[in-house]
N, C-alpha and C. Protein backbone atom coordinates (compact mmCIF):
# COMPACT_ATOMS: atom_id res chain seq x y z
N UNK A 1 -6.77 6.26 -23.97
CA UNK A 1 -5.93 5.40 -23.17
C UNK A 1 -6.70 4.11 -22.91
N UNK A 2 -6.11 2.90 -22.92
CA UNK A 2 -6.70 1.46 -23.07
C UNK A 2 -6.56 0.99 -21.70
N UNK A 3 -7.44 0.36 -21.10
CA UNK A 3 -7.49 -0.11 -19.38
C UNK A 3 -6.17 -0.88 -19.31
N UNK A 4 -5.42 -1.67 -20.53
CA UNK A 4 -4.47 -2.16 -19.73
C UNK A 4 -3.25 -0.69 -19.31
N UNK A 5 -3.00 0.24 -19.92
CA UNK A 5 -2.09 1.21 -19.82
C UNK A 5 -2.30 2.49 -18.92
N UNK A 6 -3.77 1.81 -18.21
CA UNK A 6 -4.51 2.98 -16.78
C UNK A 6 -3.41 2.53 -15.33
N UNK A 7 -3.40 3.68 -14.65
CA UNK A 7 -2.55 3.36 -14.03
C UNK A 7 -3.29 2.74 -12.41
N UNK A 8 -4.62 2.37 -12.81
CA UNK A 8 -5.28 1.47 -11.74
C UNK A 8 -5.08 0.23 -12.10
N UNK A 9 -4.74 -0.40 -13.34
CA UNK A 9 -3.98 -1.19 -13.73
C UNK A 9 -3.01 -1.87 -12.96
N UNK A 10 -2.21 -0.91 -13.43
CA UNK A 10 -0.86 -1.13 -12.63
C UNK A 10 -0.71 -0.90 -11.30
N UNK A 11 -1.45 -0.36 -10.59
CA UNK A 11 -1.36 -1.17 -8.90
C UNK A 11 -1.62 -2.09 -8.56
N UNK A 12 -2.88 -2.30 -9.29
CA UNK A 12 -3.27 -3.53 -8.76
C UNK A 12 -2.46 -4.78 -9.16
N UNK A 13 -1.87 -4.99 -10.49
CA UNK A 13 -0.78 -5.46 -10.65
C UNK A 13 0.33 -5.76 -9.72
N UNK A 14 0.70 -4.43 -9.31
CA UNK A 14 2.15 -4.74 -8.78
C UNK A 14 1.39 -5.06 -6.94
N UNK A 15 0.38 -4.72 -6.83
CA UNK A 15 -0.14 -5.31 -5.74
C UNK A 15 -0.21 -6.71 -5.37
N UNK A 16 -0.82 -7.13 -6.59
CA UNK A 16 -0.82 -8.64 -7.01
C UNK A 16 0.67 -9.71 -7.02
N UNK A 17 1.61 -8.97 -7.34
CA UNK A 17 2.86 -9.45 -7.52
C UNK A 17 3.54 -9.07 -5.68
N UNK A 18 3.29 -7.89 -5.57
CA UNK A 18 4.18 -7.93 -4.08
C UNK A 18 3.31 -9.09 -3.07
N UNK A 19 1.82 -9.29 -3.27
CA UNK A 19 1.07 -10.26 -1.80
C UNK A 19 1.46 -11.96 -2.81
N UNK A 20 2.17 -11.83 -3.92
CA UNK A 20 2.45 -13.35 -4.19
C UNK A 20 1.31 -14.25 -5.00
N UNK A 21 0.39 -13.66 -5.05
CA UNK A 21 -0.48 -14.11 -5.87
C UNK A 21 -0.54 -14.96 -6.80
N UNK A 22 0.73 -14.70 -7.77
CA UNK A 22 0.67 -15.16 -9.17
C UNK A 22 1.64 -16.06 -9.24
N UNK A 23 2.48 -15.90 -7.48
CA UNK A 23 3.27 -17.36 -7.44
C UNK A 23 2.09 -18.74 -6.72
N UNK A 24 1.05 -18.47 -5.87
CA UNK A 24 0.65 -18.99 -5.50
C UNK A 24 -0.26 -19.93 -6.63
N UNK A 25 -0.85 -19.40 -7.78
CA UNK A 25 -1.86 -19.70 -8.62
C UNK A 25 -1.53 -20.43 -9.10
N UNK A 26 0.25 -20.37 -9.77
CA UNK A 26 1.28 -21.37 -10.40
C UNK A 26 1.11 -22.68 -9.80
N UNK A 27 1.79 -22.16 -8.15
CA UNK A 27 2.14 -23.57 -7.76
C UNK A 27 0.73 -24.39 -7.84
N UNK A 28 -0.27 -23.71 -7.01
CA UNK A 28 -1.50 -24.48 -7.36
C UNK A 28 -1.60 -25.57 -8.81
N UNK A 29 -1.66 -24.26 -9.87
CA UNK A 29 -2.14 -25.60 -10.70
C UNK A 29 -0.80 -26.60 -10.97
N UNK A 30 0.09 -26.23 -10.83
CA UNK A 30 0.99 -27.52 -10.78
C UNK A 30 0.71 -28.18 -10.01
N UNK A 31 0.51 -28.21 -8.47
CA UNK A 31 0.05 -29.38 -7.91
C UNK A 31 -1.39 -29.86 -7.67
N UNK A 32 -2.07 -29.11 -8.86
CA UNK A 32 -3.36 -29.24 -9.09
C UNK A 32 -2.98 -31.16 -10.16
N UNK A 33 -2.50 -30.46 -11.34
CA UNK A 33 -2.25 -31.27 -12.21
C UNK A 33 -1.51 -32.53 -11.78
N UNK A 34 -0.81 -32.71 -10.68
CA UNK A 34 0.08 -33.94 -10.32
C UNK A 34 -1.17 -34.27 -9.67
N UNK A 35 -1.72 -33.60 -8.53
CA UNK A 35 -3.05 -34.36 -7.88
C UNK A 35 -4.15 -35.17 -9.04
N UNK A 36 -4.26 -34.46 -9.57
CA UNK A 36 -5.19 -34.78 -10.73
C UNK A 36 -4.27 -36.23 -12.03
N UNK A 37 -3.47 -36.01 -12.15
CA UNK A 37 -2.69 -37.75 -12.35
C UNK A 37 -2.42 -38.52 -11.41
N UNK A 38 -2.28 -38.35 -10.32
CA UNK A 38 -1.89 -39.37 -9.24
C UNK A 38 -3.52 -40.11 -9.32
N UNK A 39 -4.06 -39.30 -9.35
CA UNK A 39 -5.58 -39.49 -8.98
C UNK A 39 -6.21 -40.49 -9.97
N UNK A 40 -5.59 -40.38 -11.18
CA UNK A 40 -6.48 -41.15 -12.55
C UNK A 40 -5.55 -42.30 -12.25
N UNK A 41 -4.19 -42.34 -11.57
CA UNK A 41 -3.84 -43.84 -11.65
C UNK A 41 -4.45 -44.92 -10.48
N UNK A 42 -4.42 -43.64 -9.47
CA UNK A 42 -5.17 -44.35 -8.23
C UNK A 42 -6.71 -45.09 -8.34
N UNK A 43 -7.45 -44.15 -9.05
CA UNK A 43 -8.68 -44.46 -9.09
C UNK A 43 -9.26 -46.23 -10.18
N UNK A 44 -8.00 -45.72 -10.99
CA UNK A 44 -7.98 -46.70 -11.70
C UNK A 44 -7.30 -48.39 -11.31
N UNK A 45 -6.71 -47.91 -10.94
CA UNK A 45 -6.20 -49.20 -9.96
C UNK A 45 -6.88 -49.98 -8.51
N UNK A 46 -7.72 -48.81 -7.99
CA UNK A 46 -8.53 -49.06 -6.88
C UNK A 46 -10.29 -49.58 -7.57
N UNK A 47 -10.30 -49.33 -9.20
CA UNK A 47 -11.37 -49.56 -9.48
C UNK A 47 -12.56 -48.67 -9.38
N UNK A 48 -12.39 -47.27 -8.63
CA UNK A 48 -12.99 -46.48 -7.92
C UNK A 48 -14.20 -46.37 -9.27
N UNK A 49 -15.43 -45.80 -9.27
CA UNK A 49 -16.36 -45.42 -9.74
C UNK A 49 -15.97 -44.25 -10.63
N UNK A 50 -16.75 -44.08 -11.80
CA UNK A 50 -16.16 -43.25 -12.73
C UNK A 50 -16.70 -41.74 -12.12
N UNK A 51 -17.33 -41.34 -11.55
CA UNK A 51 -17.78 -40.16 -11.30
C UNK A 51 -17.11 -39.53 -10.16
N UNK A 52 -15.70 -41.28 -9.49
CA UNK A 52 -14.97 -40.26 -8.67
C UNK A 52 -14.31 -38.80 -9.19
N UNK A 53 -13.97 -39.84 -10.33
CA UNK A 53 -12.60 -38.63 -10.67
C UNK A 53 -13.40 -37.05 -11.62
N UNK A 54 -14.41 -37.03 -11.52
CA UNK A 54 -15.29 -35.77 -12.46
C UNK A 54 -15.50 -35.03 -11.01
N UNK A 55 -15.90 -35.80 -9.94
CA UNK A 55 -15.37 -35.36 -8.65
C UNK A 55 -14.11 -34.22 -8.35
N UNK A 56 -13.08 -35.23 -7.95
CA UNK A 56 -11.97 -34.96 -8.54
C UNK A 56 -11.40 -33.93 -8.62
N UNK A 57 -11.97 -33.55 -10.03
CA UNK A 57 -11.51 -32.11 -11.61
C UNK A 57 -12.51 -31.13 -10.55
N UNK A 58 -13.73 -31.25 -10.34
CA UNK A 58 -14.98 -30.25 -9.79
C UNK A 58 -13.85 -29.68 -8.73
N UNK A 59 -13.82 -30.52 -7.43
CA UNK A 59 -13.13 -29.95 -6.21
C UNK A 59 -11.45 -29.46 -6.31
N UNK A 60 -10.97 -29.80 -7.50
CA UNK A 60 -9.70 -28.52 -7.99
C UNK A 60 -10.00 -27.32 -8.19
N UNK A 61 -10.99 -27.20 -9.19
CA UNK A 61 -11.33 -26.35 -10.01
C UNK A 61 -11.86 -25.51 -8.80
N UNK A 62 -12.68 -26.10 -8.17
CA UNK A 62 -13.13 -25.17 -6.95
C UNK A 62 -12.18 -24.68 -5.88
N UNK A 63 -11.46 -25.15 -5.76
CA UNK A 63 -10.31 -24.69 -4.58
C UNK A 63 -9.14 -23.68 -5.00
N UNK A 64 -9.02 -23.57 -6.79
CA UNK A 64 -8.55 -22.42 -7.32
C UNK A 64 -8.67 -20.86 -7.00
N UNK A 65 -10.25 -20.49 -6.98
CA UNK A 65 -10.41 -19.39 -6.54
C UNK A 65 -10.39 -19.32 -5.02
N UNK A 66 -10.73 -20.27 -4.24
CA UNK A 66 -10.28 -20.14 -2.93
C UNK A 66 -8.63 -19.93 -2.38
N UNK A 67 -7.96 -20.79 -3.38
CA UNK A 67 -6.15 -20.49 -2.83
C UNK A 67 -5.85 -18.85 -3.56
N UNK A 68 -6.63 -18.49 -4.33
CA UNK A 68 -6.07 -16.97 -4.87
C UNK A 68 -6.94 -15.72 -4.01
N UNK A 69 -7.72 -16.31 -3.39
CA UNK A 69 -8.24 -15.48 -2.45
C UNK A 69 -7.59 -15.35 -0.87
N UNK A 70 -7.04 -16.50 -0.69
CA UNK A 70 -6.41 -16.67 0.33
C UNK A 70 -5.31 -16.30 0.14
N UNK A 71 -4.31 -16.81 -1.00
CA UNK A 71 -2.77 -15.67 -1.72
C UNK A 71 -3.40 -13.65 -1.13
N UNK A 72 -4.42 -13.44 -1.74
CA UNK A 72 -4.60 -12.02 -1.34
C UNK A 72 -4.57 -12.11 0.13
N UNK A 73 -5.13 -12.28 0.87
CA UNK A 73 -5.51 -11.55 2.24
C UNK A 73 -4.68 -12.54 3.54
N UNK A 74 -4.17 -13.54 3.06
CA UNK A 74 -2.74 -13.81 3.99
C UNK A 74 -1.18 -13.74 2.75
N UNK A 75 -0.02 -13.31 3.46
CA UNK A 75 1.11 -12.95 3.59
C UNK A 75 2.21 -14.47 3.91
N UNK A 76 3.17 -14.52 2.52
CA UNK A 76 4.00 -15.87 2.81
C UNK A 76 4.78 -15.52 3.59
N UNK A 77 5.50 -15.27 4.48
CA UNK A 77 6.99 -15.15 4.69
C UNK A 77 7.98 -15.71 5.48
N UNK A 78 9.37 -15.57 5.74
CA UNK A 78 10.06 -16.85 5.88
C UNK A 78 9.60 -17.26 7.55
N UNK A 79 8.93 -16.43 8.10
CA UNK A 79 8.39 -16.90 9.64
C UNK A 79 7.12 -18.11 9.12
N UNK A 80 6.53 -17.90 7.98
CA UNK A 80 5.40 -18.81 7.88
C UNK A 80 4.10 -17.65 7.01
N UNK A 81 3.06 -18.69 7.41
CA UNK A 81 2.15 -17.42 6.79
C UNK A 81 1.02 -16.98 7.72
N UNK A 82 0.92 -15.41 7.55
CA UNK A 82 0.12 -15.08 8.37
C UNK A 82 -0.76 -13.72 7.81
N UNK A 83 -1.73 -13.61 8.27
CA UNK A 83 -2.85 -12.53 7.89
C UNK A 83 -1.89 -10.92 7.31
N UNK A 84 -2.44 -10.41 6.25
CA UNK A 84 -2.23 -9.34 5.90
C UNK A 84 -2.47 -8.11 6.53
N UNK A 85 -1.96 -7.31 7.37
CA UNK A 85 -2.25 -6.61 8.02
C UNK A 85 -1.75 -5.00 7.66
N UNK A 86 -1.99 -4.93 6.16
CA UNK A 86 -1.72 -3.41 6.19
C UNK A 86 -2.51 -2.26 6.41
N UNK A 87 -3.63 -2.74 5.92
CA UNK A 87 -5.18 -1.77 6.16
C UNK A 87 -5.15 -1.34 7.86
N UNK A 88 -5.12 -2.53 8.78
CA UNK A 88 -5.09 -2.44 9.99
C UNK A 88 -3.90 -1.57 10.53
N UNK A 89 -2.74 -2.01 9.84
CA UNK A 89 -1.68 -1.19 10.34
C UNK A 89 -1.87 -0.17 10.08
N UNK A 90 -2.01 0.35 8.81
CA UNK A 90 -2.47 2.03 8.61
C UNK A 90 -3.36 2.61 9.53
N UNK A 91 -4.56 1.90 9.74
CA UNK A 91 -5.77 2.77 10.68
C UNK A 91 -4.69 3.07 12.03
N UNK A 92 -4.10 1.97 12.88
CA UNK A 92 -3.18 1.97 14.07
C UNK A 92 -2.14 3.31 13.83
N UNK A 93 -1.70 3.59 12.82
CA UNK A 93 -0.72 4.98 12.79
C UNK A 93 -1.62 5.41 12.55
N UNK A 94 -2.53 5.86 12.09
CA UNK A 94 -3.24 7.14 12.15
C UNK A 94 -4.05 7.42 13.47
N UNK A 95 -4.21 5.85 14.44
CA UNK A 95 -4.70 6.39 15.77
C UNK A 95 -3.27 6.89 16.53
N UNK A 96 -2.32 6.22 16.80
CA UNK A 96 -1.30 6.91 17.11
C UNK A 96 -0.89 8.40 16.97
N UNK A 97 -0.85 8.63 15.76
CA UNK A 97 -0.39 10.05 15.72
C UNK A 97 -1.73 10.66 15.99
N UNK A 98 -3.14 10.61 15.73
CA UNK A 98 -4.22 11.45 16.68
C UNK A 98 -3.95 11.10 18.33
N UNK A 99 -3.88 10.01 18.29
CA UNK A 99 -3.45 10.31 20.12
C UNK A 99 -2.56 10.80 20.58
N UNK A 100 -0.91 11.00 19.94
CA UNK A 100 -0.06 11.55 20.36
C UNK A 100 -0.09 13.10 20.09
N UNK A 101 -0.83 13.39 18.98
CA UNK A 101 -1.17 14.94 19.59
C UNK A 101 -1.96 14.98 20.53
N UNK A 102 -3.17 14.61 21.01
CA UNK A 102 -4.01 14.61 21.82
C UNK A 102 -2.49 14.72 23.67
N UNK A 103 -2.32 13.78 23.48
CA UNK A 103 -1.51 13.59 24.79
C UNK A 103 -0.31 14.65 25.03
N UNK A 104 -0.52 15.55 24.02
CA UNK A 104 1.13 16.08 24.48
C UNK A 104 0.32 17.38 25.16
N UNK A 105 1.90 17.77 26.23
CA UNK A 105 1.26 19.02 27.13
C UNK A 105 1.81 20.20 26.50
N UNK A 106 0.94 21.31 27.40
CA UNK A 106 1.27 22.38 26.63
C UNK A 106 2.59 22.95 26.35
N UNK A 107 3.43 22.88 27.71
CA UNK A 107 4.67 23.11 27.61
C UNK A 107 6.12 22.00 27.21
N UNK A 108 5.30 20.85 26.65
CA UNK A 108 6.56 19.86 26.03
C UNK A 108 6.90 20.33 24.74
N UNK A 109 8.31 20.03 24.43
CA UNK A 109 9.22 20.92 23.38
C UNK A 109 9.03 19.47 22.25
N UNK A 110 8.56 20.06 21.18
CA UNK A 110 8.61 18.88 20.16
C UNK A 110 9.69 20.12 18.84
N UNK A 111 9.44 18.85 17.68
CA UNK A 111 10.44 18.89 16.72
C UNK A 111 9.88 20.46 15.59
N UNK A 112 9.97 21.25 15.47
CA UNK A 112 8.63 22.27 14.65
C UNK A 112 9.19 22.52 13.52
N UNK A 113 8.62 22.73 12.26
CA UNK A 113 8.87 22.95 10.83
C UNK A 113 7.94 23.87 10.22
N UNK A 114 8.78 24.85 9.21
CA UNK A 114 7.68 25.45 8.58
C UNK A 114 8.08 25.36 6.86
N UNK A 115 6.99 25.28 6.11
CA UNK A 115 7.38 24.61 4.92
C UNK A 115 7.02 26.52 4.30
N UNK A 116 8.10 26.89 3.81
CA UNK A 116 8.28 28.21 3.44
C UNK A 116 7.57 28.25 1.73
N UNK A 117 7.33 28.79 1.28
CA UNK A 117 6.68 29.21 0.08
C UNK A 117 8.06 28.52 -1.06
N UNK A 118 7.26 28.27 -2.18
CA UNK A 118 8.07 27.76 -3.24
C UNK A 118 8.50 28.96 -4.09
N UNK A 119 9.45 29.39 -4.75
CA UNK A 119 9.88 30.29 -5.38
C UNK A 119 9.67 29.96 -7.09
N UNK A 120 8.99 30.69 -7.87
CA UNK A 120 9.05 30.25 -9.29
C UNK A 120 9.70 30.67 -9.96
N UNK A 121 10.87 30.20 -10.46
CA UNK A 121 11.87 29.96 -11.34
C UNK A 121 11.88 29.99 -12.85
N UNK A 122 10.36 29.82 -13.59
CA UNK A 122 10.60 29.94 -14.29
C UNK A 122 10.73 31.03 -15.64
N UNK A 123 10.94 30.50 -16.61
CA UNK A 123 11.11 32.20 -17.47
C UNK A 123 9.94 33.06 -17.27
N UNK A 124 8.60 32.28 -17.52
CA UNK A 124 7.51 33.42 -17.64
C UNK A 124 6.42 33.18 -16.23
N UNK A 125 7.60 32.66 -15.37
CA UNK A 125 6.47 32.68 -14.43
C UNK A 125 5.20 32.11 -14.49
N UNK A 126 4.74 30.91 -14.97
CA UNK A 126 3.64 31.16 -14.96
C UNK A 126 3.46 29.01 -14.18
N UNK A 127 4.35 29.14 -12.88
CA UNK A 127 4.39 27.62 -12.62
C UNK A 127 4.02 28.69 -11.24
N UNK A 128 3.43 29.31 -10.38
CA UNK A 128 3.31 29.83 -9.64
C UNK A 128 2.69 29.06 -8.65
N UNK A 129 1.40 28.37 -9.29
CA UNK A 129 0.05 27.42 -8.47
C UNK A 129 0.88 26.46 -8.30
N UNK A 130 1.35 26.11 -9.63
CA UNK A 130 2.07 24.16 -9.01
C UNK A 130 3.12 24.86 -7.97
N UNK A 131 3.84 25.44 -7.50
CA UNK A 131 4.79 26.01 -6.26
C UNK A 131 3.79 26.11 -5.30
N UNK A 132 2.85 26.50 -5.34
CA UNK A 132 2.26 26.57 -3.88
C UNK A 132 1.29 25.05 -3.90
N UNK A 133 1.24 24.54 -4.91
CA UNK A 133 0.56 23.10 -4.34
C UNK A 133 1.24 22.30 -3.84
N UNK A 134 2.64 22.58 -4.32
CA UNK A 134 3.87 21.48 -4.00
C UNK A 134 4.18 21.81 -2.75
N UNK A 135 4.20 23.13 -2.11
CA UNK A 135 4.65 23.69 -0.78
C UNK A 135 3.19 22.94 0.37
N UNK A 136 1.96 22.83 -0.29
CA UNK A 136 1.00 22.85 0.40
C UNK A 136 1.14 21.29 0.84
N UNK A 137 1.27 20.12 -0.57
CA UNK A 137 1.50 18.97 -0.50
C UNK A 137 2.29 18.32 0.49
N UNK A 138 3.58 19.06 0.47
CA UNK A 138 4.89 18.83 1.69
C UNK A 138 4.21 18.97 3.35
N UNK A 139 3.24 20.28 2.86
CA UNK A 139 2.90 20.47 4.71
C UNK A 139 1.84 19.44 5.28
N UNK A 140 1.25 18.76 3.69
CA UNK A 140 -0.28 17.81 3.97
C UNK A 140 0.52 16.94 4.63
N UNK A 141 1.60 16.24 4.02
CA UNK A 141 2.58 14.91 4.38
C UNK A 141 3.06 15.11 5.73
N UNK A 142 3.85 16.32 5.93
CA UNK A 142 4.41 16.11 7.52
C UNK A 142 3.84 16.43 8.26
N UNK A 143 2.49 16.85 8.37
CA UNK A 143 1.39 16.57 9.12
C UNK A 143 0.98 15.66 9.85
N UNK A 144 1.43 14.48 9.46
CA UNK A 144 1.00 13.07 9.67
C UNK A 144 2.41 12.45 10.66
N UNK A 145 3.67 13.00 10.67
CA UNK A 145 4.45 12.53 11.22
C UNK A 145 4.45 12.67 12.82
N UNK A 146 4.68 11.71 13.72
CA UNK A 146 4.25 12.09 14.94
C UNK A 146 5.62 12.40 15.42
N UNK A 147 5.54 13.19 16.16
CA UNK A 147 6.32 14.49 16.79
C UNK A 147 6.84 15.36 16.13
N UNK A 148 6.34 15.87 15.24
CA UNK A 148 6.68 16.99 14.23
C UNK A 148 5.81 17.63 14.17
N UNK A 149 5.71 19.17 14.84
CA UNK A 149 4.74 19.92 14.83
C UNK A 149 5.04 21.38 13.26
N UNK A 150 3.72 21.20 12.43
CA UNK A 150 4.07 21.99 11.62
C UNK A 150 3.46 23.07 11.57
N UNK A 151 4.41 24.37 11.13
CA UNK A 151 4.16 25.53 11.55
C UNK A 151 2.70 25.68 10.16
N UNK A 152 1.65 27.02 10.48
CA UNK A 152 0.46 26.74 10.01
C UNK A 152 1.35 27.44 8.57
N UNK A 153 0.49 27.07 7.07
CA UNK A 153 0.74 27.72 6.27
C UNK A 153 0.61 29.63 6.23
N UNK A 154 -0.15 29.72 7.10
CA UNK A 154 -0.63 31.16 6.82
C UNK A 154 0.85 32.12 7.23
N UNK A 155 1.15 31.69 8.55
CA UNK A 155 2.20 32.13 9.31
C UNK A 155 3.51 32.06 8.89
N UNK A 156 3.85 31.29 7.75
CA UNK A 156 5.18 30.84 6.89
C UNK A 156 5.10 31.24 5.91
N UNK A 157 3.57 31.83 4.78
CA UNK A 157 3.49 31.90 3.52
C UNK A 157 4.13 33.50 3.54
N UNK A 158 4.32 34.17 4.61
CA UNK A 158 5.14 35.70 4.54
C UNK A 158 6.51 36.10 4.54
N UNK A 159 6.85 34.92 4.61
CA UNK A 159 7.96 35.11 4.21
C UNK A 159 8.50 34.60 2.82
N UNK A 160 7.85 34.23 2.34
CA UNK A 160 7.99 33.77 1.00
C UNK A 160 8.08 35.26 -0.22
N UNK A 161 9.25 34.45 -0.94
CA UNK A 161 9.77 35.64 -1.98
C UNK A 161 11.35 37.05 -1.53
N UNK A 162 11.39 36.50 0.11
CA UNK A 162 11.94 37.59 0.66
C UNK A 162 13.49 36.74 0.98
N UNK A 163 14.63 37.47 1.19
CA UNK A 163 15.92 37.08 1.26
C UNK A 163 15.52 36.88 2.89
N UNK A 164 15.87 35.78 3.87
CA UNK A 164 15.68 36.60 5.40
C UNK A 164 16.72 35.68 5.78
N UNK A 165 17.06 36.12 7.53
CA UNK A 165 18.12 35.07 7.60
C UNK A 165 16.84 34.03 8.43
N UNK A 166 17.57 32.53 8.68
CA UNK A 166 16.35 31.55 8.59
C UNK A 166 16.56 31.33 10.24
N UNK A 167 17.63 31.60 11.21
CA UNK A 167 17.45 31.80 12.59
C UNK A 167 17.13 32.70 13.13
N UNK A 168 16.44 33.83 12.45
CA UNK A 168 15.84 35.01 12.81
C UNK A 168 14.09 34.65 13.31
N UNK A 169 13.81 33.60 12.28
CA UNK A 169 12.07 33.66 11.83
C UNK A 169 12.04 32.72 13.61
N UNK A 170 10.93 33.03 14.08
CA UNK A 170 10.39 32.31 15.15
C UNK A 170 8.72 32.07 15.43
């Protein structure tokens, strides 16, 4: 498999495309290039010294990787532009939901789920593990949801395989 067809590739890609990046780089050198002619008529008409304009080309060229660094880690949008804040936002839900378990009392009634065993379906049986990784995967995920308390795997994996009625189990 060739690095362009890895699929670290392609996040970072479509990463690149959702924070705007590759619109920002555009507009740059377009108004790199009008700066940079306005500039050869100006200089030339003002007489300016020839090493303005090598000047000039240097401090474009340099401010390229600065506007694509700045495209990454601030956000355009129609309010204006402002700092990227997803890293931060993520850490903030994950303190949230540790504090909101932390804070709840013993006797408050929350939402409870139990992710029941996967059944294997197929002819020779033999998808058994991927059913219980997929059952395990589901319980990793709603784990994380705050006010959803999930029932432990151990305590749900017994009923798995069995006909039962499902307002019976408690």
């Amino acid at each position: 498999m060739s690095w362009l067809e890895s699929n670290l590739f392609r996040v970072v890609l479509k990463e690149l495309r959702r924070r705007k990046v590759f619109q920002v780089a555009l507009v740059y050198v377009i108004m790199a290039w009008g700066v940079m002619q306005v500039g050869q008529l100006l200089f030339e008409a003002f007489q300016v010294p020839e090493g303005a304009y090598t000047l000039l080309v240097i401090l474009v060229l340099l401010g390229f990787p600065v506007a694509v660094v700045l495209a990454w880690a601030y956000e355009v949008t129609p309010d204006g532009v402002r700092r990227d804040l997803v890293r931060e936002l993520r850490q903030e839900h994950a303190e949230n939901v540790a504090s909101a378990c932390l804070r709840r009392e013993p006797g408050e009634a929350r939402a409870r789920i139990a992710i029941l065993p996967h059944c294997d379906m197929a002819r020779d049986h033999d998808l058994s593990h991927f059913c219980d990784c997929l059952a395990e995967e589901i319980q990793s995920s709603l784990c994380s949801v705050p006010g959803l308390e999930v029932i432990a795997r151990a305590h749900s994996y017994r009923f798995g395989g069995r006909k039962i009625n499902i307002r019976r189990i408690e």
